[in-house]
PDB file of N, CA and C in Angstrom:
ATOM      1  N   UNK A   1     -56.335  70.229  -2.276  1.00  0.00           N
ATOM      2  CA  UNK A   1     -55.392  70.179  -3.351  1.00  0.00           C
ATOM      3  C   UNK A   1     -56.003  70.979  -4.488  1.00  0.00           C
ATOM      4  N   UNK A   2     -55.119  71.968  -5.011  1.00  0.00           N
ATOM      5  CA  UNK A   2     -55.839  72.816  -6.243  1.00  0.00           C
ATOM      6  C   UNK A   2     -55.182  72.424  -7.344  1.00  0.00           C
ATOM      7  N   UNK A   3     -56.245  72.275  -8.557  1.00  0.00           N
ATOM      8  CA  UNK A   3     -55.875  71.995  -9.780  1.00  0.00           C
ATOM      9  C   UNK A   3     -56.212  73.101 -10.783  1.00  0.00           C
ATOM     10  N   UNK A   4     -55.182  73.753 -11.295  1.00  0.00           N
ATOM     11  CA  UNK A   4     -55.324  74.840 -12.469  1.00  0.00           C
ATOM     12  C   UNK A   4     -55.877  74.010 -13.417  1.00  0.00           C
ATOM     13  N   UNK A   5     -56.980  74.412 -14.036  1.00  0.00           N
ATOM     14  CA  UNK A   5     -57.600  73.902 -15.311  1.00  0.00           C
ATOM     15  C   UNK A   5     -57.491  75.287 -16.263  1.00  0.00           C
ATOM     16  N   UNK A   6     -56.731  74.770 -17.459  1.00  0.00           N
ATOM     17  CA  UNK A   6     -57.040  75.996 -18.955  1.00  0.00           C
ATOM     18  C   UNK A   6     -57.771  75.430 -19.776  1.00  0.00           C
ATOM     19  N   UNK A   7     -59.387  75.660 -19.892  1.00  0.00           N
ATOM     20  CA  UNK A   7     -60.263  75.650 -20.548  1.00  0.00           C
ATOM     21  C   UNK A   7     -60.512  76.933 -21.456  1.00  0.00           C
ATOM     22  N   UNK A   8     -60.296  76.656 -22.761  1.00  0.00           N
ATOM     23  CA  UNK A   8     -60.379  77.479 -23.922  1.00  0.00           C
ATOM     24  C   UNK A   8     -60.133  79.328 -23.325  1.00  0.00           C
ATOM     25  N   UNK A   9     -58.811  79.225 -22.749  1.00  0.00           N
ATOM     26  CA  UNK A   9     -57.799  80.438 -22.534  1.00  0.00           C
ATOM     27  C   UNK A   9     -58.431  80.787 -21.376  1.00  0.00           C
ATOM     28  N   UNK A  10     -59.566  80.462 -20.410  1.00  0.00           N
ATOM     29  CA  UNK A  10     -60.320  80.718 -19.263  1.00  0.00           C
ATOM     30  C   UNK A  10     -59.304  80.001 -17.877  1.00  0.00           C
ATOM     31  N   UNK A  11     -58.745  80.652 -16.918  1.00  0.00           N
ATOM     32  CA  UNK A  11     -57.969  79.912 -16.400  1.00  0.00           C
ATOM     33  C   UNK A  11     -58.907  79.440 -14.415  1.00  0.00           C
ATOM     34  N   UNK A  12     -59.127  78.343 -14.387  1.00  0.00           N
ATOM     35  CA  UNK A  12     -60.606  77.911 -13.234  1.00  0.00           C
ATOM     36  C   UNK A  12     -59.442  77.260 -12.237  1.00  0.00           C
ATOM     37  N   UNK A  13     -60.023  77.207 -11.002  1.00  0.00           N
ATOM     38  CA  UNK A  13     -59.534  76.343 -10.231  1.00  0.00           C
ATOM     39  C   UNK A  13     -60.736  75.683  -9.045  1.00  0.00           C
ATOM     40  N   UNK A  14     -60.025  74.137  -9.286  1.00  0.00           N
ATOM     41  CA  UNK A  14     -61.123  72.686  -9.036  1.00  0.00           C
ATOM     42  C   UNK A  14     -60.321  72.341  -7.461  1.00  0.00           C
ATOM     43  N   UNK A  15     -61.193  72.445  -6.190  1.00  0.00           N
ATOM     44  CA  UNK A  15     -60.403  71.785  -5.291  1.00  0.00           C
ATOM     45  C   UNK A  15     -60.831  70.082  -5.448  1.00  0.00           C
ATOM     46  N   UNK A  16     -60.006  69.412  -5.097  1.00  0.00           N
ATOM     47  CA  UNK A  16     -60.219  68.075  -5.031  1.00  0.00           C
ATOM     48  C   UNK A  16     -60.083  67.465  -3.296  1.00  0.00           C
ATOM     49  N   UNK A  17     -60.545  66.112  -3.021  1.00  0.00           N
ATOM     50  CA  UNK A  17     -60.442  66.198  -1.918  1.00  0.00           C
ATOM     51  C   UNK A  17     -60.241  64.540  -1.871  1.00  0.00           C
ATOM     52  N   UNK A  18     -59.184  63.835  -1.529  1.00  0.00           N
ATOM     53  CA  UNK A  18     -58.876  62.346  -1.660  1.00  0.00           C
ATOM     54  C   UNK A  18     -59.856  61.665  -0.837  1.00  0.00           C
ATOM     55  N   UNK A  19     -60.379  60.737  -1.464  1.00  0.00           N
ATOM     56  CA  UNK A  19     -61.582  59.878  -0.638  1.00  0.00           C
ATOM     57  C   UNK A  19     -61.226  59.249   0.690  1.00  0.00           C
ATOM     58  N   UNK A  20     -60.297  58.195   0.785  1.00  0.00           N
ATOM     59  CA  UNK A  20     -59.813  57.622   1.554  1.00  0.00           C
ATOM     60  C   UNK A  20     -59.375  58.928   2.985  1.00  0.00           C
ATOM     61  N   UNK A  21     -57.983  59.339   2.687  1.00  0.00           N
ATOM     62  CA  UNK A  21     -57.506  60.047   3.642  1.00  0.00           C
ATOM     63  C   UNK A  21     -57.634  61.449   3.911  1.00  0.00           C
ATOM     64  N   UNK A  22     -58.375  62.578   2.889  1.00  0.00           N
ATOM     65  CA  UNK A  22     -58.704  63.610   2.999  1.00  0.00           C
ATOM     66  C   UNK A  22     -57.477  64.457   2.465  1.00  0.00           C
ATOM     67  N   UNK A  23     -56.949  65.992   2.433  1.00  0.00           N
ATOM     68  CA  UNK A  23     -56.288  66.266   1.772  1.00  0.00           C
ATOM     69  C   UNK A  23     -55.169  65.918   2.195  1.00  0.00           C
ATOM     70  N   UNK A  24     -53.860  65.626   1.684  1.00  0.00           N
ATOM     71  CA  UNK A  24     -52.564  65.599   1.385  1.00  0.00           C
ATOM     72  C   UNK A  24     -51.621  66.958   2.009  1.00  0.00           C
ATOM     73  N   UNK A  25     -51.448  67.219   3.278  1.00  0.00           N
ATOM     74  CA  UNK A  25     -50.943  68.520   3.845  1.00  0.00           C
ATOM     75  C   UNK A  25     -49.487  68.396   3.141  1.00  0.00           C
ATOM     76  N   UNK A  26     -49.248  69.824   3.360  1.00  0.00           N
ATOM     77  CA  UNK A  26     -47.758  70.135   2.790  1.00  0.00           C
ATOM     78  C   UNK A  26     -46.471  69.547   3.605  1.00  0.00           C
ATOM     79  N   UNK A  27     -47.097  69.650   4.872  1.00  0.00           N
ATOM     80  CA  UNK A  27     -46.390  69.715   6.136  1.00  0.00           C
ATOM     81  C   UNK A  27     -45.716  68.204   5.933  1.00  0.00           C
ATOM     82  N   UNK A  28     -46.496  67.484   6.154  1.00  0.00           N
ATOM     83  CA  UNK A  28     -46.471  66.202   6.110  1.00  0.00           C
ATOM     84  C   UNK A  28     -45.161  65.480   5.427  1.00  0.00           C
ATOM     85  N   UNK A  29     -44.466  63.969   6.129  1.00  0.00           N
ATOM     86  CA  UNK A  29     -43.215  63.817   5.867  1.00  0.00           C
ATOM     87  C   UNK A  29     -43.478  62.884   4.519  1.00  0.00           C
ATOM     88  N   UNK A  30     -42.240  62.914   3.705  1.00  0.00           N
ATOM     89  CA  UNK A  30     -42.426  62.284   2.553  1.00  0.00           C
ATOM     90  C   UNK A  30     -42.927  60.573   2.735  1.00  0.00           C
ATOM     91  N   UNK A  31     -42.204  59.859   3.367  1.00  0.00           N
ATOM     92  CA  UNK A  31     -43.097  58.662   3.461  1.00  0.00           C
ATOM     93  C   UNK A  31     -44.419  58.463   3.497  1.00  0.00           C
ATOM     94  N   UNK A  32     -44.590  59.651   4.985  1.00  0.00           N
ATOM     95  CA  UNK A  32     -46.071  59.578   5.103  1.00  0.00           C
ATOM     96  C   UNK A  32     -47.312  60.145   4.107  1.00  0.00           C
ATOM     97  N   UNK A  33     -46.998  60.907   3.582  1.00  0.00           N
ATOM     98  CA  UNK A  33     -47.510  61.539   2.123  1.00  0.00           C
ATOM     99  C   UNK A  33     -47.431  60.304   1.165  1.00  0.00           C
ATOM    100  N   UNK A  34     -46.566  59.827   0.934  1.00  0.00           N
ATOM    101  CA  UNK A  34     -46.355  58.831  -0.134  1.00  0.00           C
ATOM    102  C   UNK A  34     -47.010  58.015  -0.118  1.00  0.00           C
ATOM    103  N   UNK A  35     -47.027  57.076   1.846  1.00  0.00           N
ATOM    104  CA  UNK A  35     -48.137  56.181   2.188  1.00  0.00           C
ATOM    105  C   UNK A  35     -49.161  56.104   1.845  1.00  0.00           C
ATOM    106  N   UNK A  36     -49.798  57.750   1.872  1.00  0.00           N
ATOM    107  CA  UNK A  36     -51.508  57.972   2.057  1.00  0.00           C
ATOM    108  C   UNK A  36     -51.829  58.171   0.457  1.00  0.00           C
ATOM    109  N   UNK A  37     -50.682  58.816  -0.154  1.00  0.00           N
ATOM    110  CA  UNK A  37     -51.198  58.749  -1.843  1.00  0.00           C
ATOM    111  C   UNK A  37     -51.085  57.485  -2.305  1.00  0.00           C
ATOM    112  N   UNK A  38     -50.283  56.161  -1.802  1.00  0.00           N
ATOM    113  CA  UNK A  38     -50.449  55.025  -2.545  1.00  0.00           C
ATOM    114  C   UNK A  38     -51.637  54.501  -2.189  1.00  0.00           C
ATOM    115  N   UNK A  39     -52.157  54.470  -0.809  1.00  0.00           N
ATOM    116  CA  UNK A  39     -53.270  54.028  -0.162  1.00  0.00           C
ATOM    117  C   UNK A  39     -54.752  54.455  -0.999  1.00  0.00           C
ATOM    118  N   UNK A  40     -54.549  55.864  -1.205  1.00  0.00           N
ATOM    119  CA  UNK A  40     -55.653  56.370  -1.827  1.00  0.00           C
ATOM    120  C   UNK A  40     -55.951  56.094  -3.418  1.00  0.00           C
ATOM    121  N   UNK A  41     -54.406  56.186  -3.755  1.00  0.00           N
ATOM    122  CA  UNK A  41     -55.556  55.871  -5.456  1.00  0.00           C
ATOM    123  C   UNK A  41     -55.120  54.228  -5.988  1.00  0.00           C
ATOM    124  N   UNK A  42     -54.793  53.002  -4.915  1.00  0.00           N
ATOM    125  CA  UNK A  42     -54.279  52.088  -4.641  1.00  0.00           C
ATOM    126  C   UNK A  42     -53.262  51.589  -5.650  1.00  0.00           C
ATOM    127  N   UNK A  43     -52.930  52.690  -6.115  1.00  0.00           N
ATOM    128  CA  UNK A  43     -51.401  51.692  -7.026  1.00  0.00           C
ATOM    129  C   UNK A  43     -50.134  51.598  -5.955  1.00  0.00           C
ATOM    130  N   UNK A  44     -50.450  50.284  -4.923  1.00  0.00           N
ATOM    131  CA  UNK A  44     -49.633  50.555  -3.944  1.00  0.00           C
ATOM    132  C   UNK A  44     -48.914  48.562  -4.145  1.00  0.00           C
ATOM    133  N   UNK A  45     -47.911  48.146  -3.222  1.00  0.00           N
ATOM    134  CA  UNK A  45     -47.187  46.763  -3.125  1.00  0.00           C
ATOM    135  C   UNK A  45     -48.268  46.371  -2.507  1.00  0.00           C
ATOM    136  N   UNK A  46     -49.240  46.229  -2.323  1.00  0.00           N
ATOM    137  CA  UNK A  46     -50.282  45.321  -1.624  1.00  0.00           C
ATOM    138  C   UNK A  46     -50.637  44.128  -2.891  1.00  0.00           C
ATOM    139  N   UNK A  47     -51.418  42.874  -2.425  1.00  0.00           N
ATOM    140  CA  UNK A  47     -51.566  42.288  -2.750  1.00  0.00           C
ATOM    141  C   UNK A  47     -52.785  42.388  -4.141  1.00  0.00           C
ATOM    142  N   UNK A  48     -53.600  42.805  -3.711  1.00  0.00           N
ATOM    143  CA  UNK A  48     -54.823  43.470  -4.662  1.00  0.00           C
ATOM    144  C   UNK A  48     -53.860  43.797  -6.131  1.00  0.00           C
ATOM    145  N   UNK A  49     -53.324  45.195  -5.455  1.00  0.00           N
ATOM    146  CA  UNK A  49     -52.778  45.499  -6.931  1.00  0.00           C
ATOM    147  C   UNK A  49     -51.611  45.136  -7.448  1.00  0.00           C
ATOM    148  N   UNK A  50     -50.907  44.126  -6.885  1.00  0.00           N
ATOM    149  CA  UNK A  50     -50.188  43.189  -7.058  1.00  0.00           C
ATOM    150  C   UNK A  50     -50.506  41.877  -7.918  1.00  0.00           C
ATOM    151  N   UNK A  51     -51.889  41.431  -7.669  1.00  0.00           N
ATOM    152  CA  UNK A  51     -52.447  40.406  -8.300  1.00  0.00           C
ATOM    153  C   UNK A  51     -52.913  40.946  -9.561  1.00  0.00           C
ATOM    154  N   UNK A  52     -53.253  42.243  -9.713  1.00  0.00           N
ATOM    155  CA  UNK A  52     -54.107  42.559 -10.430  1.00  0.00           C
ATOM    156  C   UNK A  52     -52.846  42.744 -11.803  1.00  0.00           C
ATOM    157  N   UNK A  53     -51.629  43.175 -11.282  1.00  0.00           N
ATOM    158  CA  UNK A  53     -50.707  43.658 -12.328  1.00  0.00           C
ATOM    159  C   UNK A  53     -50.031  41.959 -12.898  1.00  0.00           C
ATOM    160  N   UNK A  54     -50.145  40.859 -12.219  1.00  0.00           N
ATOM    161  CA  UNK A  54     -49.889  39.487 -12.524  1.00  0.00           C
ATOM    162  C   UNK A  54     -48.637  39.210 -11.707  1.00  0.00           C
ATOM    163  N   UNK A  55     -48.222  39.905 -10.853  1.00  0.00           N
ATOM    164  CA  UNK A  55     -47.255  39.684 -10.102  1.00  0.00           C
ATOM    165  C   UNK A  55     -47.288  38.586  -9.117  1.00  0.00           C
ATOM    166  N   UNK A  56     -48.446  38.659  -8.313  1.00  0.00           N
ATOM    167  CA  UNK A  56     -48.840  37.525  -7.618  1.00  0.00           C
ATOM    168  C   UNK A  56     -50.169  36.548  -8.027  1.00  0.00           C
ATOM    169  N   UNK A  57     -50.094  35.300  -7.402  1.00  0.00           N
ATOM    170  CA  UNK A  57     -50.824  34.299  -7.916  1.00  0.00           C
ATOM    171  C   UNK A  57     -52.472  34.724  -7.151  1.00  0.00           C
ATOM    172  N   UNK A  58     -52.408  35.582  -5.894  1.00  0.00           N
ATOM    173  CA  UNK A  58     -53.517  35.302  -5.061  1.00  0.00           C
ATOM    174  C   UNK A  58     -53.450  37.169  -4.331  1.00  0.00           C
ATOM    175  N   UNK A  59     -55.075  37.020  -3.993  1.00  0.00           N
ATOM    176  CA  UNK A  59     -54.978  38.612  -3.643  1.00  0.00           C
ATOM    177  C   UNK A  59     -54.538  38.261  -1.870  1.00  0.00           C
ATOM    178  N   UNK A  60     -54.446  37.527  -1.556  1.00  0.00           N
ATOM    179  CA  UNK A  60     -54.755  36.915   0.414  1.00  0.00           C
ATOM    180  C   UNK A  60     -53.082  37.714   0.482  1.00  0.00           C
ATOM    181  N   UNK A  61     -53.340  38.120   1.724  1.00  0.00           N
ATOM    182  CA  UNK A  61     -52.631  38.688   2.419  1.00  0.00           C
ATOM    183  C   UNK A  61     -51.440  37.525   2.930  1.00  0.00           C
ATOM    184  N   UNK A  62     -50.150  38.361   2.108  1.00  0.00           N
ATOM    185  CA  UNK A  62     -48.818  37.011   2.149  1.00  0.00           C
ATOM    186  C   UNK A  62     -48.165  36.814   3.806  1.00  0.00           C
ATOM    187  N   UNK A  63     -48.879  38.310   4.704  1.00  0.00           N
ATOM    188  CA  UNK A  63     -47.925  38.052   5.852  1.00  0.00           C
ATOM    189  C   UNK A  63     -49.085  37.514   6.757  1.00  0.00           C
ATOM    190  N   UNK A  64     -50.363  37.206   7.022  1.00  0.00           N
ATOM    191  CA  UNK A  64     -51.120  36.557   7.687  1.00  0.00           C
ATOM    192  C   UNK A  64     -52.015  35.411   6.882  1.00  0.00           C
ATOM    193  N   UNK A  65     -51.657  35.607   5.617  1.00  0.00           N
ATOM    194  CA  UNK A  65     -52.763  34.208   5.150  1.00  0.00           C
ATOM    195  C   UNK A  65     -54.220  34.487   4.716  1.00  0.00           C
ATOM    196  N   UNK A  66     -54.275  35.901   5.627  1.00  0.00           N
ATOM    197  CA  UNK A  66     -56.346  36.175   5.444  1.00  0.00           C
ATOM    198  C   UNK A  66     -56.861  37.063   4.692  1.00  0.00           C
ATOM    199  N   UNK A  67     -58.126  36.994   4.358  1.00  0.00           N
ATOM    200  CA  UNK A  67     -58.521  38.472   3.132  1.00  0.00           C
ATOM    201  C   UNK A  67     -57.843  38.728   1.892  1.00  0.00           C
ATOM    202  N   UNK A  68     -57.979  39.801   1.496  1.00  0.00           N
ATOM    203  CA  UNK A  68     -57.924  40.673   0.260  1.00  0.00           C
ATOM    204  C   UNK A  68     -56.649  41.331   1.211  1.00  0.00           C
ATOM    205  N   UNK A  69     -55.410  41.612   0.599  1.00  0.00           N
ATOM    206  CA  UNK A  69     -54.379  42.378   0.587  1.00  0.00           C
ATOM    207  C   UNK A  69     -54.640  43.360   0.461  1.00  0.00           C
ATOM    208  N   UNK A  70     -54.768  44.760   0.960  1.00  0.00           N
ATOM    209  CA  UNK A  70     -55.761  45.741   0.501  1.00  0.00           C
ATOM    210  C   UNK A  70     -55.422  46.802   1.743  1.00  0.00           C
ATOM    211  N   UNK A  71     -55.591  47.834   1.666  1.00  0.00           N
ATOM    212  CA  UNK A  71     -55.353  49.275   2.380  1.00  0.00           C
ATOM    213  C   UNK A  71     -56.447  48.615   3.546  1.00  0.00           C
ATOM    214  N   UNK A  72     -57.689  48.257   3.162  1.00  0.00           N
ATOM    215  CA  UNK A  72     -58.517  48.300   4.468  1.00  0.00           C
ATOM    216  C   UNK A  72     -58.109  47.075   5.458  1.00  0.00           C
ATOM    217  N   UNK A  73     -57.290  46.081   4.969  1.00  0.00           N
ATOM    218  CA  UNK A  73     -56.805  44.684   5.724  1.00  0.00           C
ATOM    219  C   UNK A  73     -55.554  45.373   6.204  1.00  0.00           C
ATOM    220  N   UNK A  74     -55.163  46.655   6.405  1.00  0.00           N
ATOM    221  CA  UNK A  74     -54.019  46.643   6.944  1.00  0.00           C
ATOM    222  C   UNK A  74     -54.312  46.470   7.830  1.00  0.00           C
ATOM    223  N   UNK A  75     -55.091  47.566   8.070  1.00  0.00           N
ATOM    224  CA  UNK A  75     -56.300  47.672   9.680  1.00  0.00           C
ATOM    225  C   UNK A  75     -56.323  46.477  10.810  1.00  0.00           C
ATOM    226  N   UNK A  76     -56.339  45.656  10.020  1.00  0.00           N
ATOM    227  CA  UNK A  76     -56.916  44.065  11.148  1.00  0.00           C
ATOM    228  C   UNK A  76     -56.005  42.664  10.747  1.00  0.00           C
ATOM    229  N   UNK A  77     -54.980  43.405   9.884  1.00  0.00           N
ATOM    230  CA  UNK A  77     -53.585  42.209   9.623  1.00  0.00           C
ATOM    231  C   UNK A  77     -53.118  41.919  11.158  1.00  0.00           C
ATOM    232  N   UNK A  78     -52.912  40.446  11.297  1.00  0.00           N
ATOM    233  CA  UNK A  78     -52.454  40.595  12.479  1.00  0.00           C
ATOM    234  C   UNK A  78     -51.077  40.208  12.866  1.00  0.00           C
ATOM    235  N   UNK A  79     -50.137  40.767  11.792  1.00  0.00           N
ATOM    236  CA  UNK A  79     -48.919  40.277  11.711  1.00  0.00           C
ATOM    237  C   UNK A  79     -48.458  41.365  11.980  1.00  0.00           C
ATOM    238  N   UNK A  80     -49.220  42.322  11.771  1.00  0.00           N
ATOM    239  CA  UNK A  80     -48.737  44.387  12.156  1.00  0.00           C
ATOM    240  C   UNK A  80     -49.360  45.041  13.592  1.00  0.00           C
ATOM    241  N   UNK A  81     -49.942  43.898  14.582  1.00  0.00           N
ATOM    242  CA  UNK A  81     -50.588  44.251  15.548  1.00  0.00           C
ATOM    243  C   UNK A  81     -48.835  44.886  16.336  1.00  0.00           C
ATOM    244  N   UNK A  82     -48.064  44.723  16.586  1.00  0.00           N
ATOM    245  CA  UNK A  82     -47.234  45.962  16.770  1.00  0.00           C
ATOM    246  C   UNK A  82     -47.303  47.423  17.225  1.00  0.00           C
ATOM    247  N   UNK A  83     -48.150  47.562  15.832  1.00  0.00           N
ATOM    248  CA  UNK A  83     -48.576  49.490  15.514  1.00  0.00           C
ATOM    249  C   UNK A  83     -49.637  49.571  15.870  1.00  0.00           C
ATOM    250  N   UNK A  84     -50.135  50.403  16.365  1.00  0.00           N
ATOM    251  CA  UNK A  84     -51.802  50.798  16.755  1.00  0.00           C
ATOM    252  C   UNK A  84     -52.836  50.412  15.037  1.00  0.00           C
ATOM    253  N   UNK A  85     -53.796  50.208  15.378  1.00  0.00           N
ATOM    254  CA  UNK A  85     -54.677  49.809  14.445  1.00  0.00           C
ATOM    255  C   UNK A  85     -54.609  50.904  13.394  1.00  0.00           C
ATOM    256  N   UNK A  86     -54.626  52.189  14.270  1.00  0.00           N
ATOM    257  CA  UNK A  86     -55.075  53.643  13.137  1.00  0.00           C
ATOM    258  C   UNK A  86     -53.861  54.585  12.884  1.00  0.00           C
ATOM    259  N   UNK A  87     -52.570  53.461  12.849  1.00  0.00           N
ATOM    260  CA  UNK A  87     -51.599  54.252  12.169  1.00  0.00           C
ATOM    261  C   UNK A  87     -51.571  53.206  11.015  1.00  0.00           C
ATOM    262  N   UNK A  88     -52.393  53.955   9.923  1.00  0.00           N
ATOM    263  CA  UNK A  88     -52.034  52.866   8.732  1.00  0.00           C
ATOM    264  C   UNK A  88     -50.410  53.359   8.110  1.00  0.00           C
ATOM    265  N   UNK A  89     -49.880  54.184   8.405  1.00  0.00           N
ATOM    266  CA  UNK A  89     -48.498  54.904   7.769  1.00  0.00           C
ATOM    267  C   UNK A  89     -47.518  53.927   8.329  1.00  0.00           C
ATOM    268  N   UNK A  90     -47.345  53.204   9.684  1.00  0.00           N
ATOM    269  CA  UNK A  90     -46.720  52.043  10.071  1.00  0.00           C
ATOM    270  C   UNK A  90     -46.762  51.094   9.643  1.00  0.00           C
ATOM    271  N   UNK A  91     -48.209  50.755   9.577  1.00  0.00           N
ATOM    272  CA  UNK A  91     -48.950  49.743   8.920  1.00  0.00           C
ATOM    273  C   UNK A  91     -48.292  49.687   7.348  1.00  0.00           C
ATOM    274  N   UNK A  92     -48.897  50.220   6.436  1.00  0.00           N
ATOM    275  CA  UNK A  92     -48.117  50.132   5.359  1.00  0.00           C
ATOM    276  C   UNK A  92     -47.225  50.202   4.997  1.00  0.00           C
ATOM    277  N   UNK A  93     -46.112  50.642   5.682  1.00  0.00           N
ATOM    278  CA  UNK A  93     -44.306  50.129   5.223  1.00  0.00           C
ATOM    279  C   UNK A  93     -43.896  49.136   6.108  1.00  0.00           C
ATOM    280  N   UNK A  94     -44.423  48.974   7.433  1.00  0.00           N
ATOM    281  CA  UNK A  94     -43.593  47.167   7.529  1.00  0.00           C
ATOM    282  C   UNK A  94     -44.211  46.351   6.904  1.00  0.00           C
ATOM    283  N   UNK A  95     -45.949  46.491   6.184  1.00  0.00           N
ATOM    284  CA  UNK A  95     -46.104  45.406   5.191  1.00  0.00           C
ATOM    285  C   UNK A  95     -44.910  45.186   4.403  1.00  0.00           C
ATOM    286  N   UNK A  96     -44.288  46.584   3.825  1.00  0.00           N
ATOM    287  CA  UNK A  96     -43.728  46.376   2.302  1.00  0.00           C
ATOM    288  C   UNK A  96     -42.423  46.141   3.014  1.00  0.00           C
ATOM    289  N   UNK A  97     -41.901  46.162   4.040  1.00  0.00           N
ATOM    290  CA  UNK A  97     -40.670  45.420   4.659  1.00  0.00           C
ATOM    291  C   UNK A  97     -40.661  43.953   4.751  1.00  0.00           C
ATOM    292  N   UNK A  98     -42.106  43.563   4.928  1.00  0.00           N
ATOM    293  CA  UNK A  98     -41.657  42.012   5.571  1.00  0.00           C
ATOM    294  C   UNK A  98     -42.215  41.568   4.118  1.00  0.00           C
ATOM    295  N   UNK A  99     -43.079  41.902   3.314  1.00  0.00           N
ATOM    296  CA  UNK A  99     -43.439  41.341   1.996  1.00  0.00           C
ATOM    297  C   UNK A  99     -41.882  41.355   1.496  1.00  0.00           C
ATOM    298  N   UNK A 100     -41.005  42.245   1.267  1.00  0.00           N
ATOM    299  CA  UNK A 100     -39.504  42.041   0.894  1.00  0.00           C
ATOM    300  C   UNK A 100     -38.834  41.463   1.353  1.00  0.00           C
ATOM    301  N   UNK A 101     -38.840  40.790   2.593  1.00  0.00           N
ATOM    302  CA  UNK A 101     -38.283  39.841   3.310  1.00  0.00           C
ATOM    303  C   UNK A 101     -38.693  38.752   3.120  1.00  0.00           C
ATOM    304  N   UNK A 102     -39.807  38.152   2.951  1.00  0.00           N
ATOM    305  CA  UNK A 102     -40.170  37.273   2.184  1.00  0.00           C
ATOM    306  C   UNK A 102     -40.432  36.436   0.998  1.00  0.00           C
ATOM    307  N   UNK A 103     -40.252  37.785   0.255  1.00  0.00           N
ATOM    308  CA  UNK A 103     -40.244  37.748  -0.992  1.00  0.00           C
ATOM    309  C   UNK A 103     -41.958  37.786  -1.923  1.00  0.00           C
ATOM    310  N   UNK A 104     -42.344  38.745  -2.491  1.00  0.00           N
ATOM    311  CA  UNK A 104     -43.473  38.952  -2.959  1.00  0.00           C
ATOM    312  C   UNK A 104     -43.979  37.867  -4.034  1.00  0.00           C
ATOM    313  N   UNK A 105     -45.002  37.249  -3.968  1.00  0.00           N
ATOM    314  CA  UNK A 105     -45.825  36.515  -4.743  1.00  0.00           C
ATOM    315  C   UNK A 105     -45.210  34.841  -4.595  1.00  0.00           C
ATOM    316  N   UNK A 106     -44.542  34.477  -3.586  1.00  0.00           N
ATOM    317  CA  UNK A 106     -44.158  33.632  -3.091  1.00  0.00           C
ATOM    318  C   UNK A 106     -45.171  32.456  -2.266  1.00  0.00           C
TER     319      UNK A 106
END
């Protein structure tokens, strides 16, 4: 991902490189882009930053009960065993399907 920086009329360019999922391809479908950018800089419906904004009472994961709500508990939620372990892009929108079906912070 390139970022134009204008430092005092000097015009630089900074590649960046997302920690979590690596770069952000163009190609890539909007959900799934969307997935991996909420995942990565975690302002995502998970529980973590859910608790953290006061929305919910508890960070534990609302569709199995266990852990920290969190990009890395999608992994081993076992309410999403469904999807292969290492499609977190599945993984993270039927969380935010069945968290809406349930109703969040409930």
């Amino acid at each position: 991902m390139d970022l134009v920086i204008l430092n005092h009329g000097q015009v630089t360019r900074a590649t960046f490189e997302l920690a979590t999922v690596g770069l952000i391809k163009k190609h890539l479908e909007r959900a799934e882009a969307v997935a991996h950018f909420r995942l990565t800089i975690g302002h995502d419906f998970l529980g973590v930053y859910l608790h953290w904004l006061g929305v919910t009472a508890k960070v534990a994961c609302p569709l199995c009960g266990n852990a920290r709500m969190d990009g890395d508990h999608l992994f081993q939620c076992t309410r999403l065993d469904e999807y292969p372990a290492d499609d977190i892009v599945s993984r993270y929108w039927e969380s935010n399907c069945q968290e809406a079906k349930h109703g969040i912070g409930k």
